[in-house]
C-alpha atoms as a PDB file:
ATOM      1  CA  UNK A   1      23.476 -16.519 -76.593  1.00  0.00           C
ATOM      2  CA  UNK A   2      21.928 -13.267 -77.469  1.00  0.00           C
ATOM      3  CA  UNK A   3      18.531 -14.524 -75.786  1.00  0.00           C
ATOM      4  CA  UNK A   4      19.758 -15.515 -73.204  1.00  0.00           C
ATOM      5  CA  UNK A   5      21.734 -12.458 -72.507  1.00  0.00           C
ATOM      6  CA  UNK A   6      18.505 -10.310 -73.085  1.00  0.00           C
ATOM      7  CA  UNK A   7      16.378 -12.286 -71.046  1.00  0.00           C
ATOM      8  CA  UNK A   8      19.436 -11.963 -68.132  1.00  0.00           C
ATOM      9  CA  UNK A   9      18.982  -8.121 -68.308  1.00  0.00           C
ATOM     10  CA  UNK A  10      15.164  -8.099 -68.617  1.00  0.00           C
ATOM     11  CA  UNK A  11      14.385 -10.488 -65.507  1.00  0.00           C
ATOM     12  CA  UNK A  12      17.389  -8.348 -63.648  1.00  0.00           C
ATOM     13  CA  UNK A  13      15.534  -5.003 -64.801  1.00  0.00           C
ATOM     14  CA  UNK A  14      12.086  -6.395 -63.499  1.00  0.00           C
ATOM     15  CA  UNK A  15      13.388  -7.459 -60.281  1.00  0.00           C
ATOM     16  CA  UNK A  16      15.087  -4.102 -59.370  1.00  0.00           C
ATOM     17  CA  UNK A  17      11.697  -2.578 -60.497  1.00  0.00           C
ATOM     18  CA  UNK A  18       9.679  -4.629 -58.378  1.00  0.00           C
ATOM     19  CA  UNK A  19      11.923  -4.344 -55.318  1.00  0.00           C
ATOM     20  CA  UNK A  20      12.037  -0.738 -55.699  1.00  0.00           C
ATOM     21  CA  UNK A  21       8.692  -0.825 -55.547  1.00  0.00           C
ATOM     22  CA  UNK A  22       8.227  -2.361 -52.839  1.00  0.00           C
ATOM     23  CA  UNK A  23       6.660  -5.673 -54.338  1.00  0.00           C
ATOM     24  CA  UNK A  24       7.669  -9.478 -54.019  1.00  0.00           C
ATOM     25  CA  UNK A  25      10.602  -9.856 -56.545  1.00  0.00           C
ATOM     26  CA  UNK A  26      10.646 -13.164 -56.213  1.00  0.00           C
ATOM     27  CA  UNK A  27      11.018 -15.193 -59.179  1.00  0.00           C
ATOM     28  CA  UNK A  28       7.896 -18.322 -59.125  1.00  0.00           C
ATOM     29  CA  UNK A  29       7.245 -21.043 -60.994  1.00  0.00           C
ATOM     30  CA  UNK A  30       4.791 -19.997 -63.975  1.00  0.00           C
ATOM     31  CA  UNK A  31       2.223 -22.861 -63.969  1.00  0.00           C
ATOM     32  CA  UNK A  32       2.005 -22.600 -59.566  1.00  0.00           C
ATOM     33  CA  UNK A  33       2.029 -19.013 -59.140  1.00  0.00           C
ATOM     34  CA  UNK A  34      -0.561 -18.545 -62.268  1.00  0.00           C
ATOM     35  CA  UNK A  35      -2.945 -20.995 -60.884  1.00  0.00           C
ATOM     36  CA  UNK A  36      -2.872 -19.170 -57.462  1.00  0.00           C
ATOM     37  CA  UNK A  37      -3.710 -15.439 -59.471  1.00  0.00           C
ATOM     38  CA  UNK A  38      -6.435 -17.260 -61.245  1.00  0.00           C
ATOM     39  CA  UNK A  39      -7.964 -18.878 -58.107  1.00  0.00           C
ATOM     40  CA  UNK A  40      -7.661 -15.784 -55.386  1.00  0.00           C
ATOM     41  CA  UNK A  41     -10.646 -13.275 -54.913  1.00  0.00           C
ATOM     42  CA  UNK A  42      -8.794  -9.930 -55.836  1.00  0.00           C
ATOM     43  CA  UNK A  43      -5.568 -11.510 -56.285  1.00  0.00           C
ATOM     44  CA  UNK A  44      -4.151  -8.200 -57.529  1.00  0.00           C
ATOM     45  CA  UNK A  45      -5.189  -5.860 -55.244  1.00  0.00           C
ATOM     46  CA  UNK A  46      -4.119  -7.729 -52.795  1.00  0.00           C
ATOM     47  CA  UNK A  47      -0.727  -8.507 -53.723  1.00  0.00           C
ATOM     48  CA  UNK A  48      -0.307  -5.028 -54.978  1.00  0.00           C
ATOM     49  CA  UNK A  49      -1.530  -3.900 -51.134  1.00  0.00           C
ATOM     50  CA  UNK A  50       1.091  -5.986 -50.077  1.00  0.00           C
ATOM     51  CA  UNK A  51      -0.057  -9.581 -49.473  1.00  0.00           C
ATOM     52  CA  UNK A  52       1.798 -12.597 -50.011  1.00  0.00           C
ATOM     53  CA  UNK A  53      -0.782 -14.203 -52.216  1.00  0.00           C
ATOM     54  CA  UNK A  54       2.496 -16.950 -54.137  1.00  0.00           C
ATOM     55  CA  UNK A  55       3.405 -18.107 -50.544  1.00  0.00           C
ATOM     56  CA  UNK A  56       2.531 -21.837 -51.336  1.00  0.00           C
ATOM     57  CA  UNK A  57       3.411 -21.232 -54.824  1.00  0.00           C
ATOM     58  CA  UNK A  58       6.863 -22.869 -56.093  1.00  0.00           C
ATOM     59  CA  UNK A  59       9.828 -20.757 -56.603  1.00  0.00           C
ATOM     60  CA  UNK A  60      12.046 -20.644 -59.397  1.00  0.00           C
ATOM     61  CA  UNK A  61      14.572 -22.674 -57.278  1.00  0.00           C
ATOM     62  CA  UNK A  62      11.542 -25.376 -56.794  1.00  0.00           C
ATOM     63  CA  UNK A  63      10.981 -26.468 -60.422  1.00  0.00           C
ATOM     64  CA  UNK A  64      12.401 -28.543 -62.390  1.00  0.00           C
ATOM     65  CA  UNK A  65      15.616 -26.793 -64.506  1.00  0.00           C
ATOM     66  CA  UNK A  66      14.280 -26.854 -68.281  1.00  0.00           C
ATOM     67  CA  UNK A  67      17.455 -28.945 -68.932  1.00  0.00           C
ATOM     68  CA  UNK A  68      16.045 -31.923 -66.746  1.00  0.00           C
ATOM     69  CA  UNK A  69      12.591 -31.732 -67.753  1.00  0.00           C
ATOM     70  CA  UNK A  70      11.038 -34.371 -69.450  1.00  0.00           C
ATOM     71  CA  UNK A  71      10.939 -33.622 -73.878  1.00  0.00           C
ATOM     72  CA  UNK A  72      13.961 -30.651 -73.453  1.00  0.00           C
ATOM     73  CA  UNK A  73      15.852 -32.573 -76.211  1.00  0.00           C
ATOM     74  CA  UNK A  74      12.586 -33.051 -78.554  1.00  0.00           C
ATOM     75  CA  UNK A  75      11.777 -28.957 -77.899  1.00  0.00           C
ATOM     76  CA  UNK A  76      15.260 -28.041 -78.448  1.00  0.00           C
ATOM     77  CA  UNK A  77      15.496 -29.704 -81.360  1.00  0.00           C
ATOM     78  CA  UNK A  78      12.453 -28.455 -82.677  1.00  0.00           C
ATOM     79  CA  UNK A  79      13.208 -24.849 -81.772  1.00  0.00           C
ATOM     80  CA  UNK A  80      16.879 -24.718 -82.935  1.00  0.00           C
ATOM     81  CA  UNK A  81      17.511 -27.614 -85.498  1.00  0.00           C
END
């Protein structure tokens, strides 16, 4: 519960950052949003200028919850048993 509590303030601490800063606090899906960075000329300058270079990419809301996803019971097991 501690994790999970930690990560709760961290992820609420980045988005107030962000947002104060004037940047896209939206929270993406890792694997979408990384493959768009990796694949877009200047990705950072741009987004930092203001772009929305993650528009096609999946938000959080999009995936797939990690308690639906296919092997959570093998990873859980193997993380916490």
């Amino acid at each position: 519960m501690m994790y999970i509590v930690g990560r709760d303030a961290y992820s609420t601490a980045l988005s107030v950052a962000l947002k104060g800063a004037g940047l896209s606090h939206i929270c993406y899906e890792l694997n979408s949003a990384l493959h768009i960075a990796l694949n877009t000329p200047d990705a950072e300058r741009a987004w930092l200028s203001g772009e929305d270079i993650f528009a096609a990419a999946l938000t959080q809301e999009d995936a797939v919850p990690f308690e639906e996803s296919p092997g959570h019971t093998m990873l859980y097991e193997m993380v916490f048993k």
